[in-house]
C-alpha atoms as a PDB file:
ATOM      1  CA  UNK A   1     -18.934   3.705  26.652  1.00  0.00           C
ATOM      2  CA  UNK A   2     -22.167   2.923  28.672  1.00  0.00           C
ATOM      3  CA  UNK A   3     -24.220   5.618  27.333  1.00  0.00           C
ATOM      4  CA  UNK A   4     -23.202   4.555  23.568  1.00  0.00           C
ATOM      5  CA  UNK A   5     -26.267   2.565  21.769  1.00  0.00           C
ATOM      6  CA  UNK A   6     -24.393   0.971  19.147  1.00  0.00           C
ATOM      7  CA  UNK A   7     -27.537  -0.220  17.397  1.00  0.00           C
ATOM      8  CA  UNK A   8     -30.314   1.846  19.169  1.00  0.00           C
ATOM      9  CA  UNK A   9     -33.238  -0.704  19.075  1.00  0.00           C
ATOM     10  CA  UNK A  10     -32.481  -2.886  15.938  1.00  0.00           C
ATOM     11  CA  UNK A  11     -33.776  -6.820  16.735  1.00  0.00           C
ATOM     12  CA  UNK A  12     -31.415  -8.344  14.283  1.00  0.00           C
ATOM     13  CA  UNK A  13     -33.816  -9.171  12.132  1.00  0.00           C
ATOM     14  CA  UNK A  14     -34.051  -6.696   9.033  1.00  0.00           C
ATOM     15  CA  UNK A  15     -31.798  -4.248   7.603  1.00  0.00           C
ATOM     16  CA  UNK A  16     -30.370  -1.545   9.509  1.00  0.00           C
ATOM     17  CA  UNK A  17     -28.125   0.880   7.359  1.00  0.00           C
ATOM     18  CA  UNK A  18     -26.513   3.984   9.112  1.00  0.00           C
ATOM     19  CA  UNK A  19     -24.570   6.600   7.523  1.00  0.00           C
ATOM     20  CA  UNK A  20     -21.465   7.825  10.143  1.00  0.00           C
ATOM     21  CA  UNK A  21     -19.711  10.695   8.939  1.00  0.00           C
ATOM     22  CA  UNK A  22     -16.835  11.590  11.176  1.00  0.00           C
ATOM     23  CA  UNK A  23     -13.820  14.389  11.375  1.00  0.00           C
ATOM     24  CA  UNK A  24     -11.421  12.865  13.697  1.00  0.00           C
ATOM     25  CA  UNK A  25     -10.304   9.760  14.704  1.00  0.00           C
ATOM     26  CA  UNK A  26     -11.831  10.117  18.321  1.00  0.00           C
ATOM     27  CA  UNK A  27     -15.378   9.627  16.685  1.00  0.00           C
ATOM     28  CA  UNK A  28     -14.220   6.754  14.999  1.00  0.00           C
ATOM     29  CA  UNK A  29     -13.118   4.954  18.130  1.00  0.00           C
ATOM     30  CA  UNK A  30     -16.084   6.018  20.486  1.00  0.00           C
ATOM     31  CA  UNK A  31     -18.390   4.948  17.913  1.00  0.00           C
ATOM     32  CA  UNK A  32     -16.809   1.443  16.153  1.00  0.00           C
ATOM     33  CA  UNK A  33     -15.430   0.071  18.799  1.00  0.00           C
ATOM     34  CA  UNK A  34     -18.771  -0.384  21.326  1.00  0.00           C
ATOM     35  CA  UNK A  35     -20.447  -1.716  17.654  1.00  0.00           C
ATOM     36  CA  UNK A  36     -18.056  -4.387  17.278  1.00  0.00           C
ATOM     37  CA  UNK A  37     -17.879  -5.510  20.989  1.00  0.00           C
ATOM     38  CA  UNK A  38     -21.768  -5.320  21.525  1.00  0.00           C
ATOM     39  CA  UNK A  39     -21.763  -7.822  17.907  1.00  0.00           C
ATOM     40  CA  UNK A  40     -19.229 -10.144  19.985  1.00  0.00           C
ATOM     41  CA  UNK A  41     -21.994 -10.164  23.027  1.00  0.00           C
ATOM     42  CA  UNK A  42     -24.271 -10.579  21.522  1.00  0.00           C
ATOM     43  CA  UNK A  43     -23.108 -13.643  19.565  1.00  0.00           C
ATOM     44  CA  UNK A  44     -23.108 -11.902  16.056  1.00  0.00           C
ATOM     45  CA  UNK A  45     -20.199 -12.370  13.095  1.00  0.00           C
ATOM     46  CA  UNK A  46     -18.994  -8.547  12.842  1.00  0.00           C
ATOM     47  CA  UNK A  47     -17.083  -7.355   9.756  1.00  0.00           C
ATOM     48  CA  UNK A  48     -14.855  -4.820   9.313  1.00  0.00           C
ATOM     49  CA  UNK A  49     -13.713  -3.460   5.833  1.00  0.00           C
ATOM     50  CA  UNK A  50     -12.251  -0.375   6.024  1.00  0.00           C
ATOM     51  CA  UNK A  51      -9.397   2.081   4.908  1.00  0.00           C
ATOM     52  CA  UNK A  52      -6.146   1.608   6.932  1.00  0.00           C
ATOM     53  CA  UNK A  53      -6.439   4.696   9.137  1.00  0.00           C
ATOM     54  CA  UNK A  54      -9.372   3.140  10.366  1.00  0.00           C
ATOM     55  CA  UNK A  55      -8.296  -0.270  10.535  1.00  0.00           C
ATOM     56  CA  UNK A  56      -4.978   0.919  12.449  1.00  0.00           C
ATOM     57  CA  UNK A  57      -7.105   2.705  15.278  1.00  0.00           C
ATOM     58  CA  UNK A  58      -9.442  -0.429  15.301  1.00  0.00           C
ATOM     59  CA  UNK A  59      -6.462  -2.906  16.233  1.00  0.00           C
ATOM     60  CA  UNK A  60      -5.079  -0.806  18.775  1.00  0.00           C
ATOM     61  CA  UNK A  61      -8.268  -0.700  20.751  1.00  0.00           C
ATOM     62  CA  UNK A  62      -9.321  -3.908  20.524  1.00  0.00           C
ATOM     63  CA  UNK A  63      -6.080  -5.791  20.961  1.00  0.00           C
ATOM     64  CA  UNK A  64      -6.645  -9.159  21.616  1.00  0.00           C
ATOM     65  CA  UNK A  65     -10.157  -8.854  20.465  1.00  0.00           C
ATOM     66  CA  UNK A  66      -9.385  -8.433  17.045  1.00  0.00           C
ATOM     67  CA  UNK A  67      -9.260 -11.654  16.351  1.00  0.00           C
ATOM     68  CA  UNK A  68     -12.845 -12.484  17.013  1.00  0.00           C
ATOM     69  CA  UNK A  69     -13.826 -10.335  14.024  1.00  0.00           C
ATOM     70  CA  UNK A  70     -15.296 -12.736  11.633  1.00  0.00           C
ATOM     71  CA  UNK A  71     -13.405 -10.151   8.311  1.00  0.00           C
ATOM     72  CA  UNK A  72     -11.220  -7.756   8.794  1.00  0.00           C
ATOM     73  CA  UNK A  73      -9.823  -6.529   5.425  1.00  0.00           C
ATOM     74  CA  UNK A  74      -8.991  -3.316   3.732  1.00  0.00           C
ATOM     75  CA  UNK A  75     -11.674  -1.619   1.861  1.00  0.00           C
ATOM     76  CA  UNK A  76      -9.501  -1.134  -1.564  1.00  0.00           C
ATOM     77  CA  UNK A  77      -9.670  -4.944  -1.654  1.00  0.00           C
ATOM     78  CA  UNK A  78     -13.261  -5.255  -2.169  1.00  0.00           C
ATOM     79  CA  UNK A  79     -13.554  -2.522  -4.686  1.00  0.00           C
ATOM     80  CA  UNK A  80     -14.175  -3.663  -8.247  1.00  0.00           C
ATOM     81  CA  UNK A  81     -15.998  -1.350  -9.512  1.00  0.00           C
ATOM     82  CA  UNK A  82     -19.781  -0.833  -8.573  1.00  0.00           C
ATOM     83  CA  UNK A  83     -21.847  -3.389 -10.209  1.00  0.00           C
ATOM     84  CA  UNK A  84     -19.096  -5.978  -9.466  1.00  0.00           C
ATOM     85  CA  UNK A  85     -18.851  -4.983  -5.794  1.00  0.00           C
ATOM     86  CA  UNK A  86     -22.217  -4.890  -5.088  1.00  0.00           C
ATOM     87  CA  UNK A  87     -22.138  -8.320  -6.851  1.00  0.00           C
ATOM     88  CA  UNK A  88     -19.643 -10.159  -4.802  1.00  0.00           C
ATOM     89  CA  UNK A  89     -20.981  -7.911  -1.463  1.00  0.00           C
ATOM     90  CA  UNK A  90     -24.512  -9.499  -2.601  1.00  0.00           C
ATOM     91  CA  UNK A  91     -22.630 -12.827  -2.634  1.00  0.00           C
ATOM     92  CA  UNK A  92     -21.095 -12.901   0.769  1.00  0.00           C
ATOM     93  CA  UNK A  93     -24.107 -11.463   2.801  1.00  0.00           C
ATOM     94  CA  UNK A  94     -26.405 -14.544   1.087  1.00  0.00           C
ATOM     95  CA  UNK A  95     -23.588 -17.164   2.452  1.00  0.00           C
ATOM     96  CA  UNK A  96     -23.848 -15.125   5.643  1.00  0.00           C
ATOM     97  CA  UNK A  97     -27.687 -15.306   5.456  1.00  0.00           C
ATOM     98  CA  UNK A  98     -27.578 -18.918   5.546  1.00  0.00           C
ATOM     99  CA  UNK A  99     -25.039 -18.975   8.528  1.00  0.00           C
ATOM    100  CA  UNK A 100     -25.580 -16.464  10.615  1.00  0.00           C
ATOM    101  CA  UNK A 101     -29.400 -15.616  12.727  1.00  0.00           C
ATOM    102  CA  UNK A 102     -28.085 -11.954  12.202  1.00  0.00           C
ATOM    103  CA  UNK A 103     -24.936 -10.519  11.591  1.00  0.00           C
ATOM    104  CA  UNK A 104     -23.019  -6.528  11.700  1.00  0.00           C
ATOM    105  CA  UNK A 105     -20.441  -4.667   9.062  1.00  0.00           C
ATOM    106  CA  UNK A 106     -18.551  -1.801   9.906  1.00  0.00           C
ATOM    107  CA  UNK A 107     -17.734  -0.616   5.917  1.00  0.00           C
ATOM    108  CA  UNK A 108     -15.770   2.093   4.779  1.00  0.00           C
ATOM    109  CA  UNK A 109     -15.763   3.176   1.042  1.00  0.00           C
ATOM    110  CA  UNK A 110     -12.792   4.787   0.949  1.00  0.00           C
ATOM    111  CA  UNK A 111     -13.680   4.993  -3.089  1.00  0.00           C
ATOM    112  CA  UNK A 112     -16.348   7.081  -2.752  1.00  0.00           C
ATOM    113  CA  UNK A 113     -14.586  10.252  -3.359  1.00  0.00           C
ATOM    114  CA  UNK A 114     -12.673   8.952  -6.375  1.00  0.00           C
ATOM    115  CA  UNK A 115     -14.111   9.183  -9.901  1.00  0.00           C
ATOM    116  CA  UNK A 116     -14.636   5.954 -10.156  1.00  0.00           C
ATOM    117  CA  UNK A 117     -15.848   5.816  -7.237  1.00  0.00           C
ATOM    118  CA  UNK A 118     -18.784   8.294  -7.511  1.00  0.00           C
ATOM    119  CA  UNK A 119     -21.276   6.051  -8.413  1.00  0.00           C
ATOM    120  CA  UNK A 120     -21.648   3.674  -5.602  1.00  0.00           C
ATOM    121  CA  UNK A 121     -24.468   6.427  -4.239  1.00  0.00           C
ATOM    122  CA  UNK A 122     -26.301   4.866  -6.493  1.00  0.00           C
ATOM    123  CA  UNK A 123     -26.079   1.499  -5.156  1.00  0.00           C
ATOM    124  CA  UNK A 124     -25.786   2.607  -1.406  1.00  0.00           C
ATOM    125  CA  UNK A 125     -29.649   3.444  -2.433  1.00  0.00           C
ATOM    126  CA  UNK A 126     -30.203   0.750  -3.540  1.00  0.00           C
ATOM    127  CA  UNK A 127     -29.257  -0.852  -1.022  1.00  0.00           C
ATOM    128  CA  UNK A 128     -31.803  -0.178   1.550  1.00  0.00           C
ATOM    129  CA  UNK A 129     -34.708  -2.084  -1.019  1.00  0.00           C
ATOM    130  CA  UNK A 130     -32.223  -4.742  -2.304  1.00  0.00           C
ATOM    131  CA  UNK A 131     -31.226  -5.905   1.081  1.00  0.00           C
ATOM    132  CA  UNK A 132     -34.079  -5.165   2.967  1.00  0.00           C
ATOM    133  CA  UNK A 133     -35.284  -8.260   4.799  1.00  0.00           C
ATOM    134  CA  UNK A 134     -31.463  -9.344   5.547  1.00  0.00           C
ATOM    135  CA  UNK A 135     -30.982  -9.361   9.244  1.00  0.00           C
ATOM    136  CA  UNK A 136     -27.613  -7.280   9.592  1.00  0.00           C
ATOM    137  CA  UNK A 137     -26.283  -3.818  10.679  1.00  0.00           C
ATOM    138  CA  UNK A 138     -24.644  -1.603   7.958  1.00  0.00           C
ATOM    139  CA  UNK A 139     -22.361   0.988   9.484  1.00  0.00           C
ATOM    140  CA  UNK A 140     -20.568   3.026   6.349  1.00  0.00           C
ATOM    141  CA  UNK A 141     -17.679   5.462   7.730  1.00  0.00           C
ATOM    142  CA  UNK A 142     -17.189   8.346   6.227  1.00  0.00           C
ATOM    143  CA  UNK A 143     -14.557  10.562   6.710  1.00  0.00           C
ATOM    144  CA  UNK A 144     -15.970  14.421   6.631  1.00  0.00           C
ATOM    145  CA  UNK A 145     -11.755  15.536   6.260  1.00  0.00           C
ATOM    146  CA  UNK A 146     -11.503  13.605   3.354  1.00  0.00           C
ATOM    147  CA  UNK A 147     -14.619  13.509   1.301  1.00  0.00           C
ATOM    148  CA  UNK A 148     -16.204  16.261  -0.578  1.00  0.00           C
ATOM    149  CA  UNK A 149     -18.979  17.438   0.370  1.00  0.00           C
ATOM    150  CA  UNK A 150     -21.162  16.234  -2.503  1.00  0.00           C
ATOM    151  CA  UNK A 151     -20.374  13.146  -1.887  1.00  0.00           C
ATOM    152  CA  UNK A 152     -21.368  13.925   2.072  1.00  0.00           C
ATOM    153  CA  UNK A 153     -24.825  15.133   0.868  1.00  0.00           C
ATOM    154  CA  UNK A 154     -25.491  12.041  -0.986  1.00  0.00           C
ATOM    155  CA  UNK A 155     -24.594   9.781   2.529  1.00  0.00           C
ATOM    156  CA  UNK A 156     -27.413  11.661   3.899  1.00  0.00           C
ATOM    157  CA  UNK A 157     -29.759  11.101   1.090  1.00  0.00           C
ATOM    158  CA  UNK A 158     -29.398   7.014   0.762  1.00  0.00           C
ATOM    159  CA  UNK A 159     -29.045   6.198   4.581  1.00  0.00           C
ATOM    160  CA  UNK A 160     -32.072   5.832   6.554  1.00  0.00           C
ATOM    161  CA  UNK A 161     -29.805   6.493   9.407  1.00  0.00           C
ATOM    162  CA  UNK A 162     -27.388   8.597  11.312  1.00  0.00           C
ATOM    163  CA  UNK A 163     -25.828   9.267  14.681  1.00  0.00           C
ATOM    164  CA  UNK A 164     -26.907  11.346  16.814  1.00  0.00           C
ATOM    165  CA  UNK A 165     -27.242  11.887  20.745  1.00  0.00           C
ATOM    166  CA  UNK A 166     -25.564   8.486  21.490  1.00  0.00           C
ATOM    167  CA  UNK A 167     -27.646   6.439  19.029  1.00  0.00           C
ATOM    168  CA  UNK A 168     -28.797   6.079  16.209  1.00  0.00           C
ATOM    169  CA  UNK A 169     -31.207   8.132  14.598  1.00  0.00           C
ATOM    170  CA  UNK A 170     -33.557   8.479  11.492  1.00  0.00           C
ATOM    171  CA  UNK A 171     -31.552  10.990   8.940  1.00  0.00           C
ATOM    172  CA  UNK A 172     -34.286  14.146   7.934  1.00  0.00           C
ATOM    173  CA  UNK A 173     -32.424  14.236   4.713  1.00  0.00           C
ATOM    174  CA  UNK A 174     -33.324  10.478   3.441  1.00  0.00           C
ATOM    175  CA  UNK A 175     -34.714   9.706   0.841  1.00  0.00           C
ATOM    176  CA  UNK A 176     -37.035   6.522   0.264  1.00  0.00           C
ATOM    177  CA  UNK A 177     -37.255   6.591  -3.401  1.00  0.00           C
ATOM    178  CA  UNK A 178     -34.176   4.819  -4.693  1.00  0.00           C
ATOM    179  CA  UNK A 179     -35.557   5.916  -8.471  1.00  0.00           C
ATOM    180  CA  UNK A 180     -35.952   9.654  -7.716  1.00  0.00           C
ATOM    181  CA  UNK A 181     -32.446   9.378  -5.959  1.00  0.00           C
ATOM    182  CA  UNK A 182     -30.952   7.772  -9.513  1.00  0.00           C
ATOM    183  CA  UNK A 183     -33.133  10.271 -11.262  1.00  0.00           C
ATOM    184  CA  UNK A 184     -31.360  13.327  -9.958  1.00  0.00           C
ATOM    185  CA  UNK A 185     -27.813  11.997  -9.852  1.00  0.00           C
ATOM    186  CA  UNK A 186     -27.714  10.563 -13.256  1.00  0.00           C
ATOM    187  CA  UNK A 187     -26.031  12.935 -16.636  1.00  0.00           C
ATOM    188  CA  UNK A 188     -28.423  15.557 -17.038  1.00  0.00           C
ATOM    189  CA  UNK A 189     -30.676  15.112 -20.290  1.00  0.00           C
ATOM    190  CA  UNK A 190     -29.703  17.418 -23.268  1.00  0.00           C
ATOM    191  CA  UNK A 191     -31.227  17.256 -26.979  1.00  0.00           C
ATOM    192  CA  UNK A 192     -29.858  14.909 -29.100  1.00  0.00           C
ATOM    193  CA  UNK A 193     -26.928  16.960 -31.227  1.00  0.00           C
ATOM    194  CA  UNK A 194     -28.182  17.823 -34.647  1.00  0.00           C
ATOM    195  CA  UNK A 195     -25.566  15.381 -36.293  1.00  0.00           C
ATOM    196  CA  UNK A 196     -26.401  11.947 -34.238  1.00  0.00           C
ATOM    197  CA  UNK A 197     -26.236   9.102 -36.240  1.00  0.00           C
ATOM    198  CA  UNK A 198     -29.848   7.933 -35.662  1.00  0.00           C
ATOM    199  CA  UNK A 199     -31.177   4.908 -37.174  1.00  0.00           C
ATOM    200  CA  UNK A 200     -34.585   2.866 -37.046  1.00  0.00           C
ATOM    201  CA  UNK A 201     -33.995  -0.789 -36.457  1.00  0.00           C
ATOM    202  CA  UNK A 202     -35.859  -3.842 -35.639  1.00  0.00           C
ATOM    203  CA  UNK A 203     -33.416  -6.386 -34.935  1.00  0.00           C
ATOM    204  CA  UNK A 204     -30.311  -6.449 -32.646  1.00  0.00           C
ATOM    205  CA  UNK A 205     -28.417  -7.625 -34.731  1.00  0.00           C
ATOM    206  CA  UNK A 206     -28.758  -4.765 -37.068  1.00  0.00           C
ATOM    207  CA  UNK A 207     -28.021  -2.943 -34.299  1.00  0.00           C
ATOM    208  CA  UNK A 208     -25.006  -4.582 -33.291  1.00  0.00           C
ATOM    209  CA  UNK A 209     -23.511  -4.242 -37.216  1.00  0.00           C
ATOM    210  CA  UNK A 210     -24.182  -0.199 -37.306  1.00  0.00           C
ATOM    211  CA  UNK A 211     -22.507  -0.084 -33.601  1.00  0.00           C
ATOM    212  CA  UNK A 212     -19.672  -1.832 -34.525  1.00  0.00           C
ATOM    213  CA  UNK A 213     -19.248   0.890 -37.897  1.00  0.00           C
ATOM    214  CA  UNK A 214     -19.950   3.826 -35.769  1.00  0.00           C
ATOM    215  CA  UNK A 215     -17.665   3.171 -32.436  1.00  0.00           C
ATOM    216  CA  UNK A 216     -14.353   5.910 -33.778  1.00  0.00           C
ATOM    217  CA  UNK A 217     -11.426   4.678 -34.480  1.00  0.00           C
ATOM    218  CA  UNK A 218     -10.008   5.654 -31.290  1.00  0.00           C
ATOM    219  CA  UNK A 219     -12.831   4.089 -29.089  1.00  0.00           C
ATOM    220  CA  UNK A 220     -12.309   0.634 -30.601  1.00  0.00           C
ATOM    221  CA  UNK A 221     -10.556  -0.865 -27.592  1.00  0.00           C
ATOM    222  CA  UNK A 222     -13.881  -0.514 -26.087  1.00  0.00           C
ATOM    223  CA  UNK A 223     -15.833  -1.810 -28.989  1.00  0.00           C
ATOM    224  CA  UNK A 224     -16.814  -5.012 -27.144  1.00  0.00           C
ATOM    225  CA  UNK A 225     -18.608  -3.071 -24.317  1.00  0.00           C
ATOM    226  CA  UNK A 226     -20.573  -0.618 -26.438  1.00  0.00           C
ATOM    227  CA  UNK A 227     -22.350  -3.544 -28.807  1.00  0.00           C
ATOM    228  CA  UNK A 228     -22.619  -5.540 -25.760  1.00  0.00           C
ATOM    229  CA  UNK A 229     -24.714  -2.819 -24.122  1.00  0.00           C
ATOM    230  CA  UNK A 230     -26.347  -1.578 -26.724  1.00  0.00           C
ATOM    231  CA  UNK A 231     -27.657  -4.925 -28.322  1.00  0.00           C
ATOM    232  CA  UNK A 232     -29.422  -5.787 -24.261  1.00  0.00           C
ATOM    233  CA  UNK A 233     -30.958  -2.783 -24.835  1.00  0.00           C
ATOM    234  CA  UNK A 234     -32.425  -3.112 -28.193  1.00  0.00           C
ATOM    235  CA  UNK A 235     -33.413  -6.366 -27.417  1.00  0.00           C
ATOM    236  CA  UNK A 236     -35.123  -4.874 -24.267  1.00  0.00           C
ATOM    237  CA  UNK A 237     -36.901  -2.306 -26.425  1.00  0.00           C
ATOM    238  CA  UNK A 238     -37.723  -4.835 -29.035  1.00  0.00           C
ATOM    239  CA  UNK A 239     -39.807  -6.958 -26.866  1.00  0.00           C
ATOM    240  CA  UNK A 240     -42.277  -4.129 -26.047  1.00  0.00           C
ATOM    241  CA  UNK A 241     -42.318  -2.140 -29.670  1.00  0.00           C
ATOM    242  CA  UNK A 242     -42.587  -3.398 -33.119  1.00  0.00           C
ATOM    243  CA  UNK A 243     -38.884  -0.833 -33.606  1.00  0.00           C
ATOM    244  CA  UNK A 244     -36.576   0.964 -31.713  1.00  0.00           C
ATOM    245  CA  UNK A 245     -34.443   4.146 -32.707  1.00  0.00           C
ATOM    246  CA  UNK A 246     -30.583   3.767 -32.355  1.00  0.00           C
ATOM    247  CA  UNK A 247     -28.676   7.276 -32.077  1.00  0.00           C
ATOM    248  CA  UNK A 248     -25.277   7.425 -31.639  1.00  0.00           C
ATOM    249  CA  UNK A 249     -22.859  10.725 -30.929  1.00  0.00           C
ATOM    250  CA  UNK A 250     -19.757  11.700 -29.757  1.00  0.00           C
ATOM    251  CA  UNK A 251     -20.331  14.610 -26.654  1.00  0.00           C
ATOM    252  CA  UNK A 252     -16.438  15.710 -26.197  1.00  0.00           C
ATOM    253  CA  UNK A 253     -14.420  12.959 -25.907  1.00  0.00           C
ATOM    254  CA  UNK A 254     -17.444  10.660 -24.282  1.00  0.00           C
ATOM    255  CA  UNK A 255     -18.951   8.165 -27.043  1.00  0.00           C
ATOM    256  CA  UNK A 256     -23.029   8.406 -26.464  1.00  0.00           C
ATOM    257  CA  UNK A 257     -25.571   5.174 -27.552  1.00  0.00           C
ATOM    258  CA  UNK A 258     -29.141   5.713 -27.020  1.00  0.00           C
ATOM    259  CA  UNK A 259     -31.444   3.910 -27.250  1.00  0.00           C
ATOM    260  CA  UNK A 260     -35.406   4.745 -27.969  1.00  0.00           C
ATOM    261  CA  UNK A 261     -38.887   2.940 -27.900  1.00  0.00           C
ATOM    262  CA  UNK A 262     -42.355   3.705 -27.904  1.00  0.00           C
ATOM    263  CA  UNK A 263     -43.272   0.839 -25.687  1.00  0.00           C
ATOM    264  CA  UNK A 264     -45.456   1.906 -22.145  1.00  0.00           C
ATOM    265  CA  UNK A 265     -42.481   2.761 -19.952  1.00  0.00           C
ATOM    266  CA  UNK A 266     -39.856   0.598 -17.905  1.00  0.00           C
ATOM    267  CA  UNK A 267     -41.949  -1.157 -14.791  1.00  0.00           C
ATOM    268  CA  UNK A 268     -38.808  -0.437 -12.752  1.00  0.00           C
ATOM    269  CA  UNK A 269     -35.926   1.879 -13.331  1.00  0.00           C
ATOM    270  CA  UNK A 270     -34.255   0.606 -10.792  1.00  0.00           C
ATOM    271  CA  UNK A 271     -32.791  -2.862 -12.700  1.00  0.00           C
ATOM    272  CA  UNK A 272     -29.807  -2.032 -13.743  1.00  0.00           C
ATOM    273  CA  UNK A 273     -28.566  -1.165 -10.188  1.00  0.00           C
ATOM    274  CA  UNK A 274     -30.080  -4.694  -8.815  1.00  0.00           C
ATOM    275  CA  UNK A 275     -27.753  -7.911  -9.565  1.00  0.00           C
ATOM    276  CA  UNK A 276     -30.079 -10.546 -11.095  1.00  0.00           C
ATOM    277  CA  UNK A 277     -31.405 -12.875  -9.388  1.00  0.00           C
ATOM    278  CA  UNK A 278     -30.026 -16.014 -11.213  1.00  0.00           C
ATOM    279  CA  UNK A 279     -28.280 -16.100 -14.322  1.00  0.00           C
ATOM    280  CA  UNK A 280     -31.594 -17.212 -16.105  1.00  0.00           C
ATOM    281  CA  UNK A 281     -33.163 -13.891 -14.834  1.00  0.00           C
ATOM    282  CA  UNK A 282     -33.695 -10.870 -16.467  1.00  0.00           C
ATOM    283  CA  UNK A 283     -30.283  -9.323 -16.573  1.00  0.00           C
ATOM    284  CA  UNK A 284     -30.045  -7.399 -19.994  1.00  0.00           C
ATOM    285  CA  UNK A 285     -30.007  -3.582 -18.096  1.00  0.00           C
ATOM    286  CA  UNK A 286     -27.750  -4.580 -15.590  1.00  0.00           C
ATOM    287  CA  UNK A 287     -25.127  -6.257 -18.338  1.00  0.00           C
ATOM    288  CA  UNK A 288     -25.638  -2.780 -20.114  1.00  0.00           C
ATOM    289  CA  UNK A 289     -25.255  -0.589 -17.091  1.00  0.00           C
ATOM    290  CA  UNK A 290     -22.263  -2.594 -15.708  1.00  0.00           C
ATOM    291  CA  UNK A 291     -20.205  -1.937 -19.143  1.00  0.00           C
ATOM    292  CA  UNK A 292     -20.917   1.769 -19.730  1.00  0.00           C
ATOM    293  CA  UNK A 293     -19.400   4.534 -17.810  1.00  0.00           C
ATOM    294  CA  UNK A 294     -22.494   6.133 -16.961  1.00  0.00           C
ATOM    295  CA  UNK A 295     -26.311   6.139 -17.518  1.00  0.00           C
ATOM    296  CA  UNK A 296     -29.424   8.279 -18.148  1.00  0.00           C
ATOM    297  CA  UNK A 297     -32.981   6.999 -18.388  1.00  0.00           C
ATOM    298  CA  UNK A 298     -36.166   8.594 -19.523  1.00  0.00           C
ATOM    299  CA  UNK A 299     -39.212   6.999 -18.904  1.00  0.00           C
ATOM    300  CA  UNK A 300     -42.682   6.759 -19.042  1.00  0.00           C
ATOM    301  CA  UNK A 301     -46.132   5.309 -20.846  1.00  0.00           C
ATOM    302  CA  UNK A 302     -45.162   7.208 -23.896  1.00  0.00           C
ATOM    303  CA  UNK A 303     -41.750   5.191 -24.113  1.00  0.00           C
ATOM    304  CA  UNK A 304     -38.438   4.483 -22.735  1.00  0.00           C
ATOM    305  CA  UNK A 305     -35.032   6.340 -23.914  1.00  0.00           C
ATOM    306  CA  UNK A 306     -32.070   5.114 -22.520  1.00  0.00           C
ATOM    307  CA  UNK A 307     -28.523   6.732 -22.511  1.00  0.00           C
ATOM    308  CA  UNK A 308     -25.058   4.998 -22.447  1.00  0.00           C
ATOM    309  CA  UNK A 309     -21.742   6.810 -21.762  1.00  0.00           C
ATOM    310  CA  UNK A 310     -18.233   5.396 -22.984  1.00  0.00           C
ATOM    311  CA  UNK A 311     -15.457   7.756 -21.811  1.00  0.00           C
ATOM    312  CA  UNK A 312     -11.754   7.412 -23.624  1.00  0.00           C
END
């Protein structure tokens, strides 16, 4: 254990955010358990969230220890999809923030190789911009026997760090770019289909009437979500061009809403991954992105085209 540097040279006082990807529950121990007993020396609130494989091995080698952990929960309890986890995640590290000097969390998103689980590489990048300047240690387990490895190549990409030679260690494969990251993960861009329902429109709440006519019959259940989205959009667009288009298709059984302006390009594609700030902040793309099932963007100073997906 004395040749283990659980946090290499972090000070505490900015984000450190590692990617661990282990294969047997040795590697787990040898690396969680020196984490979460240098946290309790030095003083820090440690977290654990984690699957119960993990959280089994954890308790048996800590013993009476465990109960200095400031959280130890199971990871399915924190999952709520990703804009609402990163949402109440956001929450408790600010109430840490004003608590804590610094502070460590041992995570592991045991969702991240479920379908609905898929997108939180998104958020894991970004993460590393959102959370920057908070003073706390992000350890994310990942378990190489159990994920695919898709989902192991995107850990790589959105961690600035790994483990390697008894510390950690800056990962070759990151990437610092949280909007090129989003770029190449998001539904790949086809033409529009030749029978879209495409209209020009220049309030939302036209667009929220030809919507609500064009969601099919069987989609209706999700009516709520698709005007929702689509009217932050349009309102989006319409504060940058005089009109925006409104298509609308169906791609197999996946309901598609674009939406299309001529305005000089989105100053950050990033928003909709970013909780707002306050509820009197700019929140429109995140509403939109939180509702739909996936996303595509195209932007630039010729104009912004965004894509909503609504599965079954």
């Amino acid at each position: 254990m004395t040749l283990v540097r659980p946090t290499g040279d972090w000070d505490g006082t900015r984000l450190a955010h590692e990617g661990f990807v282990f294969a047997s529950d040795q590697e787990v121990v040898r690396r969680v358990v020196p984490f979460v007993l240098e946290g309790f020396s030095r003083g820090e609130p440690v977290l654990v969230v984690a699957g119960e494989r993990v959280r089994t091995l954890l308790a048996a080698h800590l013993g009476a220890d465990l109960g200095r952990l400031a959280v130890f929960a199971a990871a399915d309890t924190w999952w709520r999809g990703g804009h609402r986890t990163l949402q109440a995640y956001e929450q408790q590290l600010r109430e840490l923030h004003a608590e804590a000097p610094s502070w460590r969390l041992a995570a592991e998103p045991v969702w991240a190789g479920r379908a609905d689980g898929r997108v939180w590489s998104r958020f894991e990048a970004m993460v590393n911009r959102t959370f920057a300047a908070l003073p706390f240690y992000s350890l994310c387990l990942h378990d190489r026997r159990r994920l695919p490895p898709e989902v192991l190549a995107t850990v790589a990409r959105t961690h600035p760090l790994s483990w390697g030679d008894g510390g950690p260690v800056p990962s070759a494969e990151y990437e610092a770019d949280p909007a090129a990251f989003l770029r190449s993960v998001q539904p790949a861009w086809t033409e529009r289909p030749t029978d879209a329902d495409v209209h020009v429109v220049t309030s939302p709440w036209e667009a929220r009437r030809l919507m609500c006519a064009a969601v099919p019959d069987d989609r209706r259940a999700r009516l709520g979500e698709v005007v929702l989205a689509g009217h932050e959009l349009v309102l989006n667009a319409l504060s940058v061009a005089a009109f925006a288009e409104l298509a609308m298709w169906l791609d197999g059984d996946t309901f598609v809403v674009e939406v299309f302006d001529t305005g000089p390009g989105l100053p950050d594609e990033t928003q909709g991954y970013v909780p707002p700030d306050s509820e009197d902040g700019p929140h429109g793309m995140w509403l939109a992105w939180s509702m739909a099932d996936d996303v595509a963007v195209r932007t630039g100073p010729s104009g912004t085209a965004i894509r909503l997906f609504f599965g079954p």
